[in-house]
N, C-alpha and C. Protein backbone atom coordinates (compact mmCIF):
# COMPACT_ATOMS: atom_id res chain seq x y z
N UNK A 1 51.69 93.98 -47.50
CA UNK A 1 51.25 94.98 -46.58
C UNK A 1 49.73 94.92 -46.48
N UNK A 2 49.53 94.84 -45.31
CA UNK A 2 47.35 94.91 -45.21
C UNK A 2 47.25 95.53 -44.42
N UNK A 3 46.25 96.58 -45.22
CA UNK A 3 45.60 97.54 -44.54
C UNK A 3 44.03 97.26 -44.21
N UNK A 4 43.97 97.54 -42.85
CA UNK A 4 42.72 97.80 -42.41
C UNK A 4 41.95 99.44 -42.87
N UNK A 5 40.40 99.21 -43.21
CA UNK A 5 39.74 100.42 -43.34
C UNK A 5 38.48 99.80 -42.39
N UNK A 6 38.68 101.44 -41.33
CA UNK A 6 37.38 100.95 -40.10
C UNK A 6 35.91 101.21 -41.03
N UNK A 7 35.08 100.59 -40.86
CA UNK A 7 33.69 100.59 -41.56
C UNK A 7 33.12 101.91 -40.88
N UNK A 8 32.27 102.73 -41.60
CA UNK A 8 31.71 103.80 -41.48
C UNK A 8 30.56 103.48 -40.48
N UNK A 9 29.90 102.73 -39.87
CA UNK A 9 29.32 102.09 -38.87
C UNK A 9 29.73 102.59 -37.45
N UNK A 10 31.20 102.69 -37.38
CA UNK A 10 32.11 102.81 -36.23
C UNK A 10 32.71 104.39 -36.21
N UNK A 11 32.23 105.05 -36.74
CA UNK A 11 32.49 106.05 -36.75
C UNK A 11 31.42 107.07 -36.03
N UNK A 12 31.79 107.98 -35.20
CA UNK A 12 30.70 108.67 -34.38
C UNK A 12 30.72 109.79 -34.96
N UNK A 13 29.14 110.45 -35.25
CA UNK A 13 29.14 111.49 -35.97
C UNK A 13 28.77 112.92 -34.73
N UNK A 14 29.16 112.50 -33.82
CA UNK A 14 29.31 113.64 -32.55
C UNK A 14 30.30 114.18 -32.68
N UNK A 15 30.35 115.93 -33.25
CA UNK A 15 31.36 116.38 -32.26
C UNK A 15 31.31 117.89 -32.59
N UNK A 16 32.00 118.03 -31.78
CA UNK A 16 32.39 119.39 -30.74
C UNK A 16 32.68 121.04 -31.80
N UNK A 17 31.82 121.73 -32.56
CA UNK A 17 32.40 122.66 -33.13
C UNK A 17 33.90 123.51 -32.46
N UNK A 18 34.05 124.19 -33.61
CA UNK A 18 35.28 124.79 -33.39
C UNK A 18 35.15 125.93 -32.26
N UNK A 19 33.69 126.42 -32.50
CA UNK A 19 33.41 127.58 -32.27
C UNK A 19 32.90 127.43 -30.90
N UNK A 20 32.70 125.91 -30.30
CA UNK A 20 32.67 125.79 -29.28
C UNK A 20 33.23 125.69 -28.17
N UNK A 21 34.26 125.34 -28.83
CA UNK A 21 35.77 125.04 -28.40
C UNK A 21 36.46 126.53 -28.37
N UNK A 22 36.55 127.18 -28.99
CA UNK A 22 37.14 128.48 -29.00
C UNK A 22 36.30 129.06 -27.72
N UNK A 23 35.05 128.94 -27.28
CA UNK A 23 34.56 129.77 -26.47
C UNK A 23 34.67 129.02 -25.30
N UNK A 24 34.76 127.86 -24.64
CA UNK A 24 35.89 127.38 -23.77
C UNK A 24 36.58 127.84 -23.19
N UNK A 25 37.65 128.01 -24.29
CA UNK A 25 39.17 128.21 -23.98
C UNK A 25 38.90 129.88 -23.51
N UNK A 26 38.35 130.72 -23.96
CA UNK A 26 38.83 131.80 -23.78
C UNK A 26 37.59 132.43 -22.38
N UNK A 27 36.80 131.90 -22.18
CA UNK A 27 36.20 131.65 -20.81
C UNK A 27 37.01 131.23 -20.25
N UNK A 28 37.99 129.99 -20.40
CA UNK A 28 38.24 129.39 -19.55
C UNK A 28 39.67 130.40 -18.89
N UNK A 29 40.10 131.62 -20.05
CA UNK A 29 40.60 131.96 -19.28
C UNK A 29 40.09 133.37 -18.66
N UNK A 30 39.20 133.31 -18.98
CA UNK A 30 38.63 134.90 -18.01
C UNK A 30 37.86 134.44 -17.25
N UNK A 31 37.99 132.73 -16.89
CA UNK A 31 37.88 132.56 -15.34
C UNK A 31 39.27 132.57 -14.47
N UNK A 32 40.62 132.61 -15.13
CA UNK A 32 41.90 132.26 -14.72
C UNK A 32 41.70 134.00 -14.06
N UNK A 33 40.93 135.03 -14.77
CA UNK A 33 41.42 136.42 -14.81
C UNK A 33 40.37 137.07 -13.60
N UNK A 34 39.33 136.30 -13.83
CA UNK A 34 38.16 136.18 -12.59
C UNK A 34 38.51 136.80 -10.96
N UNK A 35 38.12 137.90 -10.53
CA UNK A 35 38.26 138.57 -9.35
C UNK A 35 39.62 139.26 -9.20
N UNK A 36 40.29 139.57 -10.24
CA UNK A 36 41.28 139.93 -10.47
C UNK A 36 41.29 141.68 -10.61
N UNK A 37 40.14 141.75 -10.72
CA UNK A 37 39.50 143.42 -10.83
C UNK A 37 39.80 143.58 -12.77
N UNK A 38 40.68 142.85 -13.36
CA UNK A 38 40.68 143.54 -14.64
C UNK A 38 39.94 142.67 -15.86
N UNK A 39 39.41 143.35 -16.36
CA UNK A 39 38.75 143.43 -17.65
C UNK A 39 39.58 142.35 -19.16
N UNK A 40 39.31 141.72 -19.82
CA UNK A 40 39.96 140.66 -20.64
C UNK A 40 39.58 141.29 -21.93
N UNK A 41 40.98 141.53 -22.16
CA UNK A 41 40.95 142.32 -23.64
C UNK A 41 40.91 141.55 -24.57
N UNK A 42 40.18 141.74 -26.17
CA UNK A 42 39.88 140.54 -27.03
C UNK A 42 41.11 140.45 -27.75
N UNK A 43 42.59 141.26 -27.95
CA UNK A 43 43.58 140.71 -28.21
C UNK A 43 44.26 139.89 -27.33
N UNK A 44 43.91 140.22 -25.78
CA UNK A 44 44.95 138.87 -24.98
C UNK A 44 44.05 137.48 -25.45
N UNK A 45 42.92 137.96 -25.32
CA UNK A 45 41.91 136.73 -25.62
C UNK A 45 42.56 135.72 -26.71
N UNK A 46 42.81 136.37 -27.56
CA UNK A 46 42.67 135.53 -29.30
C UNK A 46 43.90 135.49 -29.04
N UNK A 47 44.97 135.96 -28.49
CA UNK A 47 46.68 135.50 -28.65
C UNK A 47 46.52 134.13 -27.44
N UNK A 48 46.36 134.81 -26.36
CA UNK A 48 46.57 133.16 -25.37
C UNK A 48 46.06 131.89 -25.83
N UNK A 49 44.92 132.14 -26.47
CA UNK A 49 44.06 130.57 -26.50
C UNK A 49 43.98 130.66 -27.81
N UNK A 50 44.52 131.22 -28.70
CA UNK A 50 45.15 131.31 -30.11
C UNK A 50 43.97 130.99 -30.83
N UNK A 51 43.08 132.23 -30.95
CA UNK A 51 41.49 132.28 -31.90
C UNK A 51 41.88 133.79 -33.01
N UNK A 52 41.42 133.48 -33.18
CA UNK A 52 40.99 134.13 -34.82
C UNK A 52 40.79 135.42 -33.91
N UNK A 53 41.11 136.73 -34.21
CA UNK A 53 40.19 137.91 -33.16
C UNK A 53 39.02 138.25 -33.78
N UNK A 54 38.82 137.95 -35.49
CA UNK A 54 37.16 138.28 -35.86
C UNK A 54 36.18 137.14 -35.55
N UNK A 55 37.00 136.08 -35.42
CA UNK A 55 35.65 134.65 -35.07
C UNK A 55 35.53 134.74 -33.26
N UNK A 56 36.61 135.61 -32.76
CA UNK A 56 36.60 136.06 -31.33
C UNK A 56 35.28 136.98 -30.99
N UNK A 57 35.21 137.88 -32.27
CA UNK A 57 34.34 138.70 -31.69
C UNK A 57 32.98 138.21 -31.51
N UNK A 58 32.93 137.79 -33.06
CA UNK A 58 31.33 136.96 -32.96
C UNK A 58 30.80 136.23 -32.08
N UNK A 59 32.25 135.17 -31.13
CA UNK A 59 31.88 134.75 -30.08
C UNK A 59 31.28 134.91 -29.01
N UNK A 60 32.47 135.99 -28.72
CA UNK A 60 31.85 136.87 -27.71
C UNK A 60 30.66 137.71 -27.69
N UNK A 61 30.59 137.93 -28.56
CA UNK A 61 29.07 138.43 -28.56
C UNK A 61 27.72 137.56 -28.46
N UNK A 62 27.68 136.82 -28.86
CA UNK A 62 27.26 135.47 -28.50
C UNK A 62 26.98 135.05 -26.87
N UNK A 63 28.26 135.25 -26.76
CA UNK A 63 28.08 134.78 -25.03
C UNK A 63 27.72 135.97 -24.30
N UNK A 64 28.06 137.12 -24.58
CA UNK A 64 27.43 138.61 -23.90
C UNK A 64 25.69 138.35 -24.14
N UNK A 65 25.23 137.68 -25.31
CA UNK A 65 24.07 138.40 -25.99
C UNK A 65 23.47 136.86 -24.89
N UNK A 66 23.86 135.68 -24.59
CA UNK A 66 23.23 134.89 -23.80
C UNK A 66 23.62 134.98 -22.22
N UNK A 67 24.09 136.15 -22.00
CA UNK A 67 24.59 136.36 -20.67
C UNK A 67 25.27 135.88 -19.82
N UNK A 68 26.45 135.45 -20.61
CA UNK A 68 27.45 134.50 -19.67
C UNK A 68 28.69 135.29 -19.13
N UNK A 69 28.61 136.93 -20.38
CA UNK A 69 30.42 137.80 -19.65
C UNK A 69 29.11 139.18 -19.80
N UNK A 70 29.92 140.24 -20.03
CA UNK A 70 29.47 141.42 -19.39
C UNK A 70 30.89 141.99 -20.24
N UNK A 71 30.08 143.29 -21.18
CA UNK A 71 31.26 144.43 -22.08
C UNK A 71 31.24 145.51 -21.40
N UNK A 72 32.39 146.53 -21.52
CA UNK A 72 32.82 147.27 -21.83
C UNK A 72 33.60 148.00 -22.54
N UNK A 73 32.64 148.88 -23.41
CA UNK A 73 33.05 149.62 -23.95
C UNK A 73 34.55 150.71 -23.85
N UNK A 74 35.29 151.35 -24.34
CA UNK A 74 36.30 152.37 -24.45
C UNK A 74 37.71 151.91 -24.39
N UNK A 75 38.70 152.70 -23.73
CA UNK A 75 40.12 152.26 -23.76
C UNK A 75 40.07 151.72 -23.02
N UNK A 76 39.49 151.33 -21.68
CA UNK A 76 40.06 150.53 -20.56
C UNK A 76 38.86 149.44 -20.49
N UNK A 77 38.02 149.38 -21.33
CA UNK A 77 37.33 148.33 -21.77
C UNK A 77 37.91 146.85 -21.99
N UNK A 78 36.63 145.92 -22.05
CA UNK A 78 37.10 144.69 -21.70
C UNK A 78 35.55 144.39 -21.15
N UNK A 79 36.36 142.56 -21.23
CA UNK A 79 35.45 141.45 -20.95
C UNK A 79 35.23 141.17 -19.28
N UNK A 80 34.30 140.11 -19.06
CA UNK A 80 34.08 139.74 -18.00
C UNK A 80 32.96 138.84 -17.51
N UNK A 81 33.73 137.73 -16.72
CA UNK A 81 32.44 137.02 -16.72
C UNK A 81 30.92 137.48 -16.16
N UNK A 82 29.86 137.18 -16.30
CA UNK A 82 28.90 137.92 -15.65
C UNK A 82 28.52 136.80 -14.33
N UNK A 83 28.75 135.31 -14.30
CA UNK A 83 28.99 135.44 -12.68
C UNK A 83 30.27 134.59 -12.08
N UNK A 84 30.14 133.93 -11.22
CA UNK A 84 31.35 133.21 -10.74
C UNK A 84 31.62 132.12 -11.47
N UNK A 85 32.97 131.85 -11.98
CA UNK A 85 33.54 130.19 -12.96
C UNK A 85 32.89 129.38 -12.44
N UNK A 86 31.83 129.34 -10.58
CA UNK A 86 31.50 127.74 -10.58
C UNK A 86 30.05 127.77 -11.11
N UNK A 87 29.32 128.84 -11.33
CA UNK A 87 28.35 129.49 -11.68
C UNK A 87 28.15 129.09 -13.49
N UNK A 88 28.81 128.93 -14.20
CA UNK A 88 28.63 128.70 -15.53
C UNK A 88 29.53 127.48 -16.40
N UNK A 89 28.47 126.41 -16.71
CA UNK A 89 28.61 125.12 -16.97
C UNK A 89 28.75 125.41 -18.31
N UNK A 90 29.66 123.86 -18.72
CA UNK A 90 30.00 123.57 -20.20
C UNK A 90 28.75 123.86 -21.15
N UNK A 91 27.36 123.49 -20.03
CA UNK A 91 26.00 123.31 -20.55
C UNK A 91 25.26 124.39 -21.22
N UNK A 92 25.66 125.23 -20.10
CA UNK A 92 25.25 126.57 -20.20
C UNK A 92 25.92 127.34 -22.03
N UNK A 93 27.43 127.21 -21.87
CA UNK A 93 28.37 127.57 -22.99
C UNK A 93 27.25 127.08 -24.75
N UNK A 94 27.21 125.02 -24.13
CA UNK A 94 26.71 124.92 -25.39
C UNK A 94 25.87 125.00 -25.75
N UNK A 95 24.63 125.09 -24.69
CA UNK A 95 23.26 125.70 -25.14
C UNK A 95 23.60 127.30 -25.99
N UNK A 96 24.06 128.14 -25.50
CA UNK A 96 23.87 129.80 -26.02
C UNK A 96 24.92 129.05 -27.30
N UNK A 97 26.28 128.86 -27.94
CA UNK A 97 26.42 128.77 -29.17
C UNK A 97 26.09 127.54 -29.92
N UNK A 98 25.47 126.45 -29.47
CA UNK A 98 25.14 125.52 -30.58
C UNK A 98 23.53 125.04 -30.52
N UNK A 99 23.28 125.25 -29.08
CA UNK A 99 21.79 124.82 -29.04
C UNK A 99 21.88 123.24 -28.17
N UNK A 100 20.69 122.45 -28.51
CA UNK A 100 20.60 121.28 -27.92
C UNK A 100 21.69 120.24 -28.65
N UNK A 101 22.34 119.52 -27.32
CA UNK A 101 22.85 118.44 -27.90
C UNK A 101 23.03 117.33 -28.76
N UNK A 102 21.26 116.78 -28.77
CA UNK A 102 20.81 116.43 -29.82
C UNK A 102 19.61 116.86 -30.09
N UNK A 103 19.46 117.52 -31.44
CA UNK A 103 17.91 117.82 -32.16
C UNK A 103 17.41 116.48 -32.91
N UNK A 104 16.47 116.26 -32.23
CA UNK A 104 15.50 115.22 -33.16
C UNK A 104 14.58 115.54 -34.41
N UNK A 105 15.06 114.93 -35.12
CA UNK A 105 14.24 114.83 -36.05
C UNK A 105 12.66 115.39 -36.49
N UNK A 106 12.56 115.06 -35.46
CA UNK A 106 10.69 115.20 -35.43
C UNK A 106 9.96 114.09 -36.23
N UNK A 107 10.46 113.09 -36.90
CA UNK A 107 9.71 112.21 -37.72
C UNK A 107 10.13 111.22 -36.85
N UNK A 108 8.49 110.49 -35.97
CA UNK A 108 8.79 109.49 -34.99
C UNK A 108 7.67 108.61 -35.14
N UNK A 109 7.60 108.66 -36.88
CA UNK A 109 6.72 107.73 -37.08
C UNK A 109 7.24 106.07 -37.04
N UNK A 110 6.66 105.19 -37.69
CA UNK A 110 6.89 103.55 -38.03
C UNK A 110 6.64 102.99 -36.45
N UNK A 111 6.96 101.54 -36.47
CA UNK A 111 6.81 100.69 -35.73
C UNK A 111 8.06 100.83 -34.04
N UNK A 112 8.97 101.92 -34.20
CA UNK A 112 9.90 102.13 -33.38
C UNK A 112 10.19 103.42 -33.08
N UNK A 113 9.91 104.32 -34.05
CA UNK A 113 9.58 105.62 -33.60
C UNK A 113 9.30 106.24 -32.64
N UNK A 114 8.75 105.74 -32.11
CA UNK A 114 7.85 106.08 -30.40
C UNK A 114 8.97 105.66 -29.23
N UNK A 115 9.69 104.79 -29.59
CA UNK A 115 10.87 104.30 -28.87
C UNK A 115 11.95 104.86 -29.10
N UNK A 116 12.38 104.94 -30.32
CA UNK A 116 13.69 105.51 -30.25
C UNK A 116 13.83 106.81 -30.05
N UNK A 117 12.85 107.67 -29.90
CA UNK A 117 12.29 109.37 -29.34
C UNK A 117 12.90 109.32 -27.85
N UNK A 118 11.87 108.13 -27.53
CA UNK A 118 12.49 107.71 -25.97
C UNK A 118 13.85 107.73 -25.68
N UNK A 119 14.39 106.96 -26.58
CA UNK A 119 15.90 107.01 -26.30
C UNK A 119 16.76 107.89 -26.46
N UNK A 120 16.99 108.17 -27.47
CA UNK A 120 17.42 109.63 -28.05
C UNK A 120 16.78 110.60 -27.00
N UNK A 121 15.77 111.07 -26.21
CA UNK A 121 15.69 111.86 -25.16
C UNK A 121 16.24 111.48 -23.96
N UNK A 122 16.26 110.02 -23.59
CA UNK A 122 17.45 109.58 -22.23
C UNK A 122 18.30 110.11 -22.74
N UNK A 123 19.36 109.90 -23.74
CA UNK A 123 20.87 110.22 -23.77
C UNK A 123 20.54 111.67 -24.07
N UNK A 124 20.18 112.39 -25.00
CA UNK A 124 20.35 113.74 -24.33
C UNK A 124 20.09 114.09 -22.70
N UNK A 125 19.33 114.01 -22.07
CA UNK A 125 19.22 114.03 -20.40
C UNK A 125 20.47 114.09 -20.06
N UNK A 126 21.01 112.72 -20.98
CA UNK A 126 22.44 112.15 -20.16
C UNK A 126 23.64 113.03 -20.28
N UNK A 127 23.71 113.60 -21.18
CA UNK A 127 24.38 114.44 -21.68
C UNK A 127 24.64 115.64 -21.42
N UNK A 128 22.63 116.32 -21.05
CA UNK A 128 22.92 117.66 -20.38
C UNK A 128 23.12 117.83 -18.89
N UNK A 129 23.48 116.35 -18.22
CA UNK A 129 23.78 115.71 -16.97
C UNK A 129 24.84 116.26 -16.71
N UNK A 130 25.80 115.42 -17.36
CA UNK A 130 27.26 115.61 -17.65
C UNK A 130 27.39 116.35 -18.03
N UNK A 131 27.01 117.58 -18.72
CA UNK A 131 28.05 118.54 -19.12
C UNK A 131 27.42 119.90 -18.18
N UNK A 132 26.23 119.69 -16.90
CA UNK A 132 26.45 120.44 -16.16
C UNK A 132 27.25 120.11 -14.91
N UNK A 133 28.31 119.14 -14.95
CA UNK A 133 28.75 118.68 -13.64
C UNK A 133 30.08 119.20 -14.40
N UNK A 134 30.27 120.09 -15.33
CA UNK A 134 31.90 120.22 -15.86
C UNK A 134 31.65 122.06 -15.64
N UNK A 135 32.11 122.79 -14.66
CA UNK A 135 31.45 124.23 -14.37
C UNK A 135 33.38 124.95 -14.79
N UNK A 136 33.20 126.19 -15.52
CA UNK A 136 34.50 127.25 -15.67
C UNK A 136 35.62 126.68 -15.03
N UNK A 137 35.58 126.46 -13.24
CA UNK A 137 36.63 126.68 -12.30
C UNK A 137 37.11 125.23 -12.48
N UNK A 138 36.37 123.71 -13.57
CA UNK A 138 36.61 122.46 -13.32
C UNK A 138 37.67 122.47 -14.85
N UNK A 139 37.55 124.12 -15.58
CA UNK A 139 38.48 123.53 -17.03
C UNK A 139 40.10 124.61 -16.60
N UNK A 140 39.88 125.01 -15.66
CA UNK A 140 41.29 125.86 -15.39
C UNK A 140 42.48 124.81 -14.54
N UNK A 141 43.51 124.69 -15.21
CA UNK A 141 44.64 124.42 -14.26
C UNK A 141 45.14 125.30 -13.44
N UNK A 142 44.86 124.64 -11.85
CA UNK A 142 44.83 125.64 -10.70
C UNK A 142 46.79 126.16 -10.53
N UNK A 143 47.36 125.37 -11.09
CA UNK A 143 49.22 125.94 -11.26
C UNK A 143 49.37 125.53 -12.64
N UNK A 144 50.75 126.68 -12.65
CA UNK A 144 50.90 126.52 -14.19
C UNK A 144 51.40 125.23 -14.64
N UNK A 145 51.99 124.37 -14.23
CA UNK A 145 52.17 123.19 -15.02
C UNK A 145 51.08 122.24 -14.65
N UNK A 146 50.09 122.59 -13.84
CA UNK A 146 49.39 121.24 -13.60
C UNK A 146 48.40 120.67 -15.22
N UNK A 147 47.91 119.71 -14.92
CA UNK A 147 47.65 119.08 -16.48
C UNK A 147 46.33 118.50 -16.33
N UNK A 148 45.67 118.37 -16.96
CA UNK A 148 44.82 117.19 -16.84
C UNK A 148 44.79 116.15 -17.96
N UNK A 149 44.40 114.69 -17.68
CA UNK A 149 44.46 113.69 -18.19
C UNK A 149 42.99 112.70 -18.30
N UNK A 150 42.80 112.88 -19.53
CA UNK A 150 40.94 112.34 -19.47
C UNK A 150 41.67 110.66 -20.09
C-alpha cells in the first residue's frame, strides 16, 4: 500500500473564519427576508443557517456596530438590513468582521522586500476586486431548489 503525503509547500494558509461565514449565511438570509416589511429574529437567524445564538449575537452586533443591519429593540423587535442586498458586498461583510484580506507584515526590508510589498498589495487589490463583485442578492438562491455550483 503507498501512501502519498502532500508537502506543506502546497498547502494554502488562506481561509475563511467561521465567524465569517456565519455572518454570510445569516445576511444572506435577511436579504431572502429583505422588503418583506418584517424584522429577522435572532432565533430564526441561528435555527435556519444553524449558528450558535450567542456567537449570533456577537455577530450581529458587529455588523449593526459597522452598519450593515439596523436593531430593534422589544417584542416585535428584530433585525434588518440597513440597505439594499445589492448595496452590501462580501467586501464590505469582511472588512467590518475580520479586517484586511491580507495584513502585511510591515518588515519590507532585504534585497526583495520592496517587491514583494508590491506584490502582496496587487493581490490584495485583487481580492478586494473580487469580493466586491459578489453583493447579498449574488449569495441568495432566487427558488427554493435552485443551487449554485462554483
Amino acid at each position: 500500500m503507498r501512501c502519498t503525503v502532500r508537502p506543506s509547500y502546497l498547502t494554502y494558509p488562506v481561509k475563511i473564519s467561521v465567524k465569517v461565514d456565519y455572518a454570510c449565511r445569516v445576511l444572506a438570509e435577511m436579504a431572502r427576508m429583505h422588503g418583506s416589511g418584517q424584522l429577522a429574529q435572532i432565533d430564526h437567524l441561528a435555527k435556519i443557517e444553524a449558528v450558535p445564538t450567542n456567537f449570533l449575537a456577537q455577530i450581529l452586533g458587529e455588523l449593526r456596530n459597522g452598519g450593515l443591519i439596523t436593531s430593534k429593540r422589544g417584542i416585535q423587535g428584530g433585525y434588518a438590513l440597513a440597505r439594499s442586498p445589492e448595496q452590501i458586498s462580501l467586501h464590505d461583510i469582511m472588512r467590518i468582521i475580520e479586517g484586511d484580506f491580507i495584513e502585511l507584515s510591515g518588515n519590507h526590508a532585504g534585497q526583495s522586500g520592496r517587491r514583494m510589498k508590491e506584490i502582496w498589495n496587487e493581490l490584495r487589490a485583487a481580492l478586494d476586486d473580487k469580493a466586491k463583485s459578489y453583493t447579498l442578492d449574488t449569495f441568495i438562491a432566487r427558488q427554493a431548489g435552485e443551487m449554485y455550483h462554483i
